[in-house]
PDB file of N, CA and C in Angstrom:
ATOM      1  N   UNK A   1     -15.151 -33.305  31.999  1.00  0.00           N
ATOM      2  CA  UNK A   1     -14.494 -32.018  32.133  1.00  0.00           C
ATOM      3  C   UNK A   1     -14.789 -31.183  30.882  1.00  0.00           C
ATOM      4  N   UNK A   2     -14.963 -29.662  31.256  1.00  0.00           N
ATOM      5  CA  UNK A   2     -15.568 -28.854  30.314  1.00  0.00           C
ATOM      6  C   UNK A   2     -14.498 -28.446  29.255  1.00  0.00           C
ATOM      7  N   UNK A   3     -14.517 -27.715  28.169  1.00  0.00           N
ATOM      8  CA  UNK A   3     -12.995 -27.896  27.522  1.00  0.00           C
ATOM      9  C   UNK A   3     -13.230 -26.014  27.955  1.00  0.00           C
ATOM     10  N   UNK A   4     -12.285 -25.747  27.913  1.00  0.00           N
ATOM     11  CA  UNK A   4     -11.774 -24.358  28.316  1.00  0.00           C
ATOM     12  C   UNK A   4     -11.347 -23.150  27.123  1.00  0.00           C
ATOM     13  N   UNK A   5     -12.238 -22.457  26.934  1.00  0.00           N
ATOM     14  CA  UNK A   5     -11.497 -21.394  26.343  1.00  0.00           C
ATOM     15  C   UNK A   5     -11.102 -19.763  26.702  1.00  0.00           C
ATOM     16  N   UNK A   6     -10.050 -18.986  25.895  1.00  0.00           N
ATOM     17  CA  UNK A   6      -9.924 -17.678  26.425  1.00  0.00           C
ATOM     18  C   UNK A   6      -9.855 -17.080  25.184  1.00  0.00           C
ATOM     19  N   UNK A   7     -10.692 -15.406  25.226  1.00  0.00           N
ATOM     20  CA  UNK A   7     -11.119 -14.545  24.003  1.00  0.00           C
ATOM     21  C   UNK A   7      -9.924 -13.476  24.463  1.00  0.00           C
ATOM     22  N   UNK A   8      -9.012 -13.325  24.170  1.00  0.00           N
ATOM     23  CA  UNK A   8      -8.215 -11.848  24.714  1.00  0.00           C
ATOM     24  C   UNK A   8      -8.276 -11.083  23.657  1.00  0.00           C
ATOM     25  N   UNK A   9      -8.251  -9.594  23.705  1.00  0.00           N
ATOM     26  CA  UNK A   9      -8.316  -8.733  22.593  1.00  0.00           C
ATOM     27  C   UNK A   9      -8.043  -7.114  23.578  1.00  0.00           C
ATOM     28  N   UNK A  10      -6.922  -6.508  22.596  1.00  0.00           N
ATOM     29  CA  UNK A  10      -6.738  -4.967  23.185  1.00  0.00           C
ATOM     30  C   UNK A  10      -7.666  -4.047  23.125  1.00  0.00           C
ATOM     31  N   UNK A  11      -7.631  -3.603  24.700  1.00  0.00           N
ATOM     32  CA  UNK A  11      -8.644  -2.577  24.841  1.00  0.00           C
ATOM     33  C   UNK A  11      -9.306  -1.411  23.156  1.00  0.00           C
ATOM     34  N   UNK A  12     -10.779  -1.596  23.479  1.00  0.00           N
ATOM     35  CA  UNK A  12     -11.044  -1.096  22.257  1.00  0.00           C
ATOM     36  C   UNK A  12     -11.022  -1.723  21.029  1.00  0.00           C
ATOM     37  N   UNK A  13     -10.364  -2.913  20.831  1.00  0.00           N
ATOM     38  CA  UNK A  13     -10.384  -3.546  19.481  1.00  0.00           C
ATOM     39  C   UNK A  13     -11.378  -3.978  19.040  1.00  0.00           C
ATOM     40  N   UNK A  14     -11.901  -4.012  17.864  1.00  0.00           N
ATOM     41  CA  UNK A  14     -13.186  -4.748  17.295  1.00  0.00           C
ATOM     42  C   UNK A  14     -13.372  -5.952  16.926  1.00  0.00           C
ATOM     43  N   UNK A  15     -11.681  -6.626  17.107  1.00  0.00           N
ATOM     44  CA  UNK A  15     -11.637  -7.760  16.972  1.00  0.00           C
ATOM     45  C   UNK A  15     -10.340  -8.510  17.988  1.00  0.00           C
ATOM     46  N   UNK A  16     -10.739  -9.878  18.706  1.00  0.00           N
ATOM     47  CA  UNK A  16     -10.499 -10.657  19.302  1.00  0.00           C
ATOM     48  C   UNK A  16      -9.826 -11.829  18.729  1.00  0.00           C
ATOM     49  N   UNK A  17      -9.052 -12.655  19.422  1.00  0.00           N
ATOM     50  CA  UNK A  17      -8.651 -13.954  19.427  1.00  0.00           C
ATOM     51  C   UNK A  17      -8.955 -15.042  20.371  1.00  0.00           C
ATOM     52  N   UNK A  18      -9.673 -15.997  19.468  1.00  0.00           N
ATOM     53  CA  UNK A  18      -9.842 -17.192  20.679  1.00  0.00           C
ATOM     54  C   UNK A  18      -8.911 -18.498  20.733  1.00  0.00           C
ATOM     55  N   UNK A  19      -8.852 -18.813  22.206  1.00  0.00           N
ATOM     56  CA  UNK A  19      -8.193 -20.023  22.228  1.00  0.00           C
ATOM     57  C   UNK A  19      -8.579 -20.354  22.801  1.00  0.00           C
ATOM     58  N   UNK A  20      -7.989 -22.044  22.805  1.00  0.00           N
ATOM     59  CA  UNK A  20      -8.768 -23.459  23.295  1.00  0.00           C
ATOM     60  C   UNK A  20      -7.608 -23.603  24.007  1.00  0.00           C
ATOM     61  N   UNK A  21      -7.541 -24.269  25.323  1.00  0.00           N
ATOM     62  CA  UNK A  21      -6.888 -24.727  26.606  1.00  0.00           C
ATOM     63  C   UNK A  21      -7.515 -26.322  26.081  1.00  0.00           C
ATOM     64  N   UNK A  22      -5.913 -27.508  26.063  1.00  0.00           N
ATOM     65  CA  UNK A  22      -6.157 -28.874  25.985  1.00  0.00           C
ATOM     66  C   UNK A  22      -7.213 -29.381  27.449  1.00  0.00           C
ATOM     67  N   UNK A  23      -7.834 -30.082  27.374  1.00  0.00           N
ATOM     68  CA  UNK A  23      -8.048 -30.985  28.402  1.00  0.00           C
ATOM     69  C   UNK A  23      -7.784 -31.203  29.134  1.00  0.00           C
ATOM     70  N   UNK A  24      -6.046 -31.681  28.688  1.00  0.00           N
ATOM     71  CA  UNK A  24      -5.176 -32.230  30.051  1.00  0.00           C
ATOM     72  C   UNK A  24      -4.391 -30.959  30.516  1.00  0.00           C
ATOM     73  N   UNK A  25      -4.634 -30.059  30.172  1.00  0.00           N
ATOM     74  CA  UNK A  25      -3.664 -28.344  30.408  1.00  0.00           C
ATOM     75  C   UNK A  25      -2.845 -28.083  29.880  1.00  0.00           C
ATOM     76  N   UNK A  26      -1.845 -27.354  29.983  1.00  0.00           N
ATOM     77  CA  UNK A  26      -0.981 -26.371  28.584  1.00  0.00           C
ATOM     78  C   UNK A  26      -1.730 -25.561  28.224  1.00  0.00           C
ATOM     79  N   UNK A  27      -0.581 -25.187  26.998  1.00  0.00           N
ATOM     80  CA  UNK A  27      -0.795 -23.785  26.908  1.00  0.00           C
ATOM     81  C   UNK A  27      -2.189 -23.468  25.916  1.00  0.00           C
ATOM     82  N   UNK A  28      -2.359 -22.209  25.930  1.00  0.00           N
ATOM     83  CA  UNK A  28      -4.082 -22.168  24.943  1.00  0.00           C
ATOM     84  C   UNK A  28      -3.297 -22.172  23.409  1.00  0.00           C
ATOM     85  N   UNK A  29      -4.242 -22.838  22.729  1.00  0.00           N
ATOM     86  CA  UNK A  29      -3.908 -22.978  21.899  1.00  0.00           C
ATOM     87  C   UNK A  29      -4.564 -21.982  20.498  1.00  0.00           C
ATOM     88  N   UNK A  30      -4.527 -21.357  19.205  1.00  0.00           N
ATOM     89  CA  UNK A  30      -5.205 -19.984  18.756  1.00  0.00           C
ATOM     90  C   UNK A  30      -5.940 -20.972  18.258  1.00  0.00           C
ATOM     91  N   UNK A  31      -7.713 -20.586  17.989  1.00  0.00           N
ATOM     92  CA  UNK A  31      -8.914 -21.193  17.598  1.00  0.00           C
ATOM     93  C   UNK A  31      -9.074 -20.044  16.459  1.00  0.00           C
ATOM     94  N   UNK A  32      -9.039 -18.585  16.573  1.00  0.00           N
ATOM     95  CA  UNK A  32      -9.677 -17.936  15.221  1.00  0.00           C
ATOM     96  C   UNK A  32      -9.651 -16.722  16.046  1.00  0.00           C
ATOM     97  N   UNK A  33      -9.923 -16.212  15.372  1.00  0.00           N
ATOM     98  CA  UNK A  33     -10.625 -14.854  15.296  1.00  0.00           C
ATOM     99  C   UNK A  33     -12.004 -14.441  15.604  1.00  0.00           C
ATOM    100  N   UNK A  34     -12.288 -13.246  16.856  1.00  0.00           N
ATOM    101  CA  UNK A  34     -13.861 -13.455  16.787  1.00  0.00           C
ATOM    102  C   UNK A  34     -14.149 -11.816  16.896  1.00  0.00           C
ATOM    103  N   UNK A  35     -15.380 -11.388  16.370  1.00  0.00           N
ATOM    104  CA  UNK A  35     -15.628 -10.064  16.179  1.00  0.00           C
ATOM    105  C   UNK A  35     -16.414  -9.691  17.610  1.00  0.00           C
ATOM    106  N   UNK A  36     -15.451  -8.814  18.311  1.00  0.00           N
ATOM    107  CA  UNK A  36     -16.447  -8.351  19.743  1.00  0.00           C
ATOM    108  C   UNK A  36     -17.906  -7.847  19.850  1.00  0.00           C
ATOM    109  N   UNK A  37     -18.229  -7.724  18.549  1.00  0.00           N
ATOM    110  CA  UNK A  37     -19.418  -7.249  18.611  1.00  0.00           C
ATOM    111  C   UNK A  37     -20.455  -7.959  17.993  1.00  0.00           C
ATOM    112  N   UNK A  38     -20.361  -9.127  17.590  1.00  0.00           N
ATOM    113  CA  UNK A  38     -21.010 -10.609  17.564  1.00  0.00           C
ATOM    114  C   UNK A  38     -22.171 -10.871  18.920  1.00  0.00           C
ATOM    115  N   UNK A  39     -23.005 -10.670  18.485  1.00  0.00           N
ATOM    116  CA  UNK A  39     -23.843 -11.147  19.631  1.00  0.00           C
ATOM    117  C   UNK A  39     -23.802 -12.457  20.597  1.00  0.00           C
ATOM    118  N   UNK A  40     -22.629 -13.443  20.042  1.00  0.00           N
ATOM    119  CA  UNK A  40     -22.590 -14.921  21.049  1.00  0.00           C
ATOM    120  C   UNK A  40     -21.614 -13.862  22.080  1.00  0.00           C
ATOM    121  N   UNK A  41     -20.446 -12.851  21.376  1.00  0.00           N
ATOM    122  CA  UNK A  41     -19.687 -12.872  22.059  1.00  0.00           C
ATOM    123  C   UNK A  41     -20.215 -11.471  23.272  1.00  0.00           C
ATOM    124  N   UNK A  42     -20.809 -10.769  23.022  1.00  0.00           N
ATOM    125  CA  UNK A  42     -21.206  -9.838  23.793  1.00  0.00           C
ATOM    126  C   UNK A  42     -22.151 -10.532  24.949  1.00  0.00           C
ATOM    127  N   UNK A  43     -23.195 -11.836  24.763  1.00  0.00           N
ATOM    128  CA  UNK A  43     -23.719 -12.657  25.519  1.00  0.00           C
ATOM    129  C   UNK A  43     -22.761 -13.061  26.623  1.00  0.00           C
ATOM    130  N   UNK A  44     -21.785 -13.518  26.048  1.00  0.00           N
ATOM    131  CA  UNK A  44     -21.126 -14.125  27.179  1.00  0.00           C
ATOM    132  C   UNK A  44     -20.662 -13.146  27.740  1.00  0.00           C
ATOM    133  N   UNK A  45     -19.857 -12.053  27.731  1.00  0.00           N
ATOM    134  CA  UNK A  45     -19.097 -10.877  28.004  1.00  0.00           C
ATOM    135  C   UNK A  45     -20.112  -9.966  29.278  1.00  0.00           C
ATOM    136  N   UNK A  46     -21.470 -10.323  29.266  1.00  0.00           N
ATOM    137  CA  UNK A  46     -22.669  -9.776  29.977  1.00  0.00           C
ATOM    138  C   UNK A  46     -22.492 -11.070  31.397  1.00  0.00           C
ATOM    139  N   UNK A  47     -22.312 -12.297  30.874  1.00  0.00           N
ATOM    140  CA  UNK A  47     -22.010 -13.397  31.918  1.00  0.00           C
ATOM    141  C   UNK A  47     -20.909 -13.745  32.758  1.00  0.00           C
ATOM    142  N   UNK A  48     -20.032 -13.796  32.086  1.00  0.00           N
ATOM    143  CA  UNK A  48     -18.997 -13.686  32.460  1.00  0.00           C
ATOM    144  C   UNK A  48     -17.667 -12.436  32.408  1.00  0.00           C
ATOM    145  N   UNK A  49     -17.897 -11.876  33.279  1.00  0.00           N
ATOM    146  CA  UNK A  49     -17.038 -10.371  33.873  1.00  0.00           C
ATOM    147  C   UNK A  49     -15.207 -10.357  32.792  1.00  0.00           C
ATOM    148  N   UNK A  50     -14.945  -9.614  31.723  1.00  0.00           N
ATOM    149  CA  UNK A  50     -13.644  -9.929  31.325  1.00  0.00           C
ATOM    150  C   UNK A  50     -12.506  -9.070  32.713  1.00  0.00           C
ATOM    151  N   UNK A  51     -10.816  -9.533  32.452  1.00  0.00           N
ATOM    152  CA  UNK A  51     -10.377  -9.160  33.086  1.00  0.00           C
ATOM    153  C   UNK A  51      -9.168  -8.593  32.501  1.00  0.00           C
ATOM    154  N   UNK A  52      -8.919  -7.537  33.268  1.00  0.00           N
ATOM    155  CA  UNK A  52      -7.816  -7.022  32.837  1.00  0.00           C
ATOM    156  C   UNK A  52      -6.219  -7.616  32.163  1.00  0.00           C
ATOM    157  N   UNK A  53      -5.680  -7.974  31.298  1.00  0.00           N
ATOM    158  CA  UNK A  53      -4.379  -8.947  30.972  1.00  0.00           C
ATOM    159  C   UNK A  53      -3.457  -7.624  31.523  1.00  0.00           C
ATOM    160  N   UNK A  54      -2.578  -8.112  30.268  1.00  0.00           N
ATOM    161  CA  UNK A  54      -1.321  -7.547  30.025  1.00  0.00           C
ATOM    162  C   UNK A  54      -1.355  -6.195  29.693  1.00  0.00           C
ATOM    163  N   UNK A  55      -0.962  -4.854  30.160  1.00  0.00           N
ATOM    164  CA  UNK A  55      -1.195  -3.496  29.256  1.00  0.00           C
ATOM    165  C   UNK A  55      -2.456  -3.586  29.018  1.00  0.00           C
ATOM    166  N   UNK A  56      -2.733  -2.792  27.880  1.00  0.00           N
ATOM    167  CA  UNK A  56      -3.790  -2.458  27.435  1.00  0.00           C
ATOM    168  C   UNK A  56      -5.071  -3.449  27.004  1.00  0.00           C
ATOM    169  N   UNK A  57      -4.634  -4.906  27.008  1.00  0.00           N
ATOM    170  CA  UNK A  57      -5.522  -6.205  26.732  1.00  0.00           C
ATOM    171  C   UNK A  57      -6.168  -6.828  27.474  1.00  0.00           C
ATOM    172  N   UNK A  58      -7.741  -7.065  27.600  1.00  0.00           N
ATOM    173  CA  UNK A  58      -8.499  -8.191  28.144  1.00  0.00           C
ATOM    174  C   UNK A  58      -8.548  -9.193  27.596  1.00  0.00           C
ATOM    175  N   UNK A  59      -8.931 -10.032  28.844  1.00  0.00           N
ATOM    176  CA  UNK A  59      -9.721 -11.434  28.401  1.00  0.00           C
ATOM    177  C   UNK A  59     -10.471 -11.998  29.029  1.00  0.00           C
ATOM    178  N   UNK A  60     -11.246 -12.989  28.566  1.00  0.00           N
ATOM    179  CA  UNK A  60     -12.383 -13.726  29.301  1.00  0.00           C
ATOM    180  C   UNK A  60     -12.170 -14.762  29.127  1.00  0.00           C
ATOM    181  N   UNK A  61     -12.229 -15.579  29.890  1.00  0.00           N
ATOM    182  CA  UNK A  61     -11.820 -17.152  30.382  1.00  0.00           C
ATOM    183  C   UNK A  61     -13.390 -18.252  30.563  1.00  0.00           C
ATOM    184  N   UNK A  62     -13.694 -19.038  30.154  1.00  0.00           N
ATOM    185  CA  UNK A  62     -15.068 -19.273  29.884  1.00  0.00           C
ATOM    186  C   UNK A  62     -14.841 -20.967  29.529  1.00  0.00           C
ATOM    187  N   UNK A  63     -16.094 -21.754  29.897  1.00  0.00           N
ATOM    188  CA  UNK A  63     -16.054 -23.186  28.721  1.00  0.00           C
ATOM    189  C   UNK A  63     -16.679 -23.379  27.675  1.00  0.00           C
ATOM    190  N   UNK A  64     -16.799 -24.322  26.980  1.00  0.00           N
ATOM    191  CA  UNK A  64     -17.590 -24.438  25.890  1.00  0.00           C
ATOM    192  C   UNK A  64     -19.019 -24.586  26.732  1.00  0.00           C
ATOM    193  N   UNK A  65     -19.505 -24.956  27.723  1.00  0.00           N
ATOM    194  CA  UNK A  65     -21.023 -25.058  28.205  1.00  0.00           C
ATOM    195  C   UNK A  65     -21.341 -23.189  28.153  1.00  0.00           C
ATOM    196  N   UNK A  66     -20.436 -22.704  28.588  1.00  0.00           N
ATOM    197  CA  UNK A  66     -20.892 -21.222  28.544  1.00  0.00           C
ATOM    198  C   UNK A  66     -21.011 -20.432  27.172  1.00  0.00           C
ATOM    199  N   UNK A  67     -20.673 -20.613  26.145  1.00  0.00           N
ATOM    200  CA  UNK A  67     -20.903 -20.227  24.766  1.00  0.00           C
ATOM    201  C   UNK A  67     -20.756 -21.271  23.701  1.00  0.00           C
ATOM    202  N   UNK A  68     -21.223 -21.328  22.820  1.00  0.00           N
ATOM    203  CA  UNK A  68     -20.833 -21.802  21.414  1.00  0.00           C
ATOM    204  C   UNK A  68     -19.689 -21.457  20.728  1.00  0.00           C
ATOM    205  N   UNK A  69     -18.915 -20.334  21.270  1.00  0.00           N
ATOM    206  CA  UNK A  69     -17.729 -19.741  20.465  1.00  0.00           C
ATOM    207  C   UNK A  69     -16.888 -21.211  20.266  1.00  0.00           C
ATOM    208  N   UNK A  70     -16.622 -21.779  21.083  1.00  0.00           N
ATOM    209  CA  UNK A  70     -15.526 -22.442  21.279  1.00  0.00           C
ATOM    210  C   UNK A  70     -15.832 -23.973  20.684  1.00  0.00           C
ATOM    211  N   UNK A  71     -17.072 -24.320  20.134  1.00  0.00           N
ATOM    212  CA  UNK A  71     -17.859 -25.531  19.498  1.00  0.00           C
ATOM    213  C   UNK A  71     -17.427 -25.807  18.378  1.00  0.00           C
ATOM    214  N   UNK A  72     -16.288 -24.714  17.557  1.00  0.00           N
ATOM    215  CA  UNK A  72     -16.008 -25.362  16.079  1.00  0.00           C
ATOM    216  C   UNK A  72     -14.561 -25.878  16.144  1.00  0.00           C
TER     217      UNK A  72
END
């Protein structure tokens, strides 16, 4: 099983938060900080479609096979 992560960040922000989803499920857990305009993260963002959250915030829901973000 792939390990799971999610990048959410408010519309327009230049910077993001990532989290890691356990294995066995619960809640995501905060991994760091990632700059939206990072080329791993704009790669994936071209692959995988983000979606609208809460108000004004997206996110993208993704595994570690789909980017490196989530590898450290």
């Amino acid at each position: 099983m792939s390990r799971r992560a999610i990048i959410r960040w408010p519309n327009g922000s230049d910077w993001g938060h990532l989290a890691t989803v356990p294995e066995g499920g619960g809640s995501p857990r905060f991994a760091g900080f990632v700059r939206m305009t990072d080329p791993r993260v704009q790669a994936l963002l071209a692959r995988v479609p983000p979606r609208r959250a809460d108000g004004d915030m997206w996110e993208v829901h993704f595994t570690a096979a789909e980017s490196e973000l989530s590898a450290a």
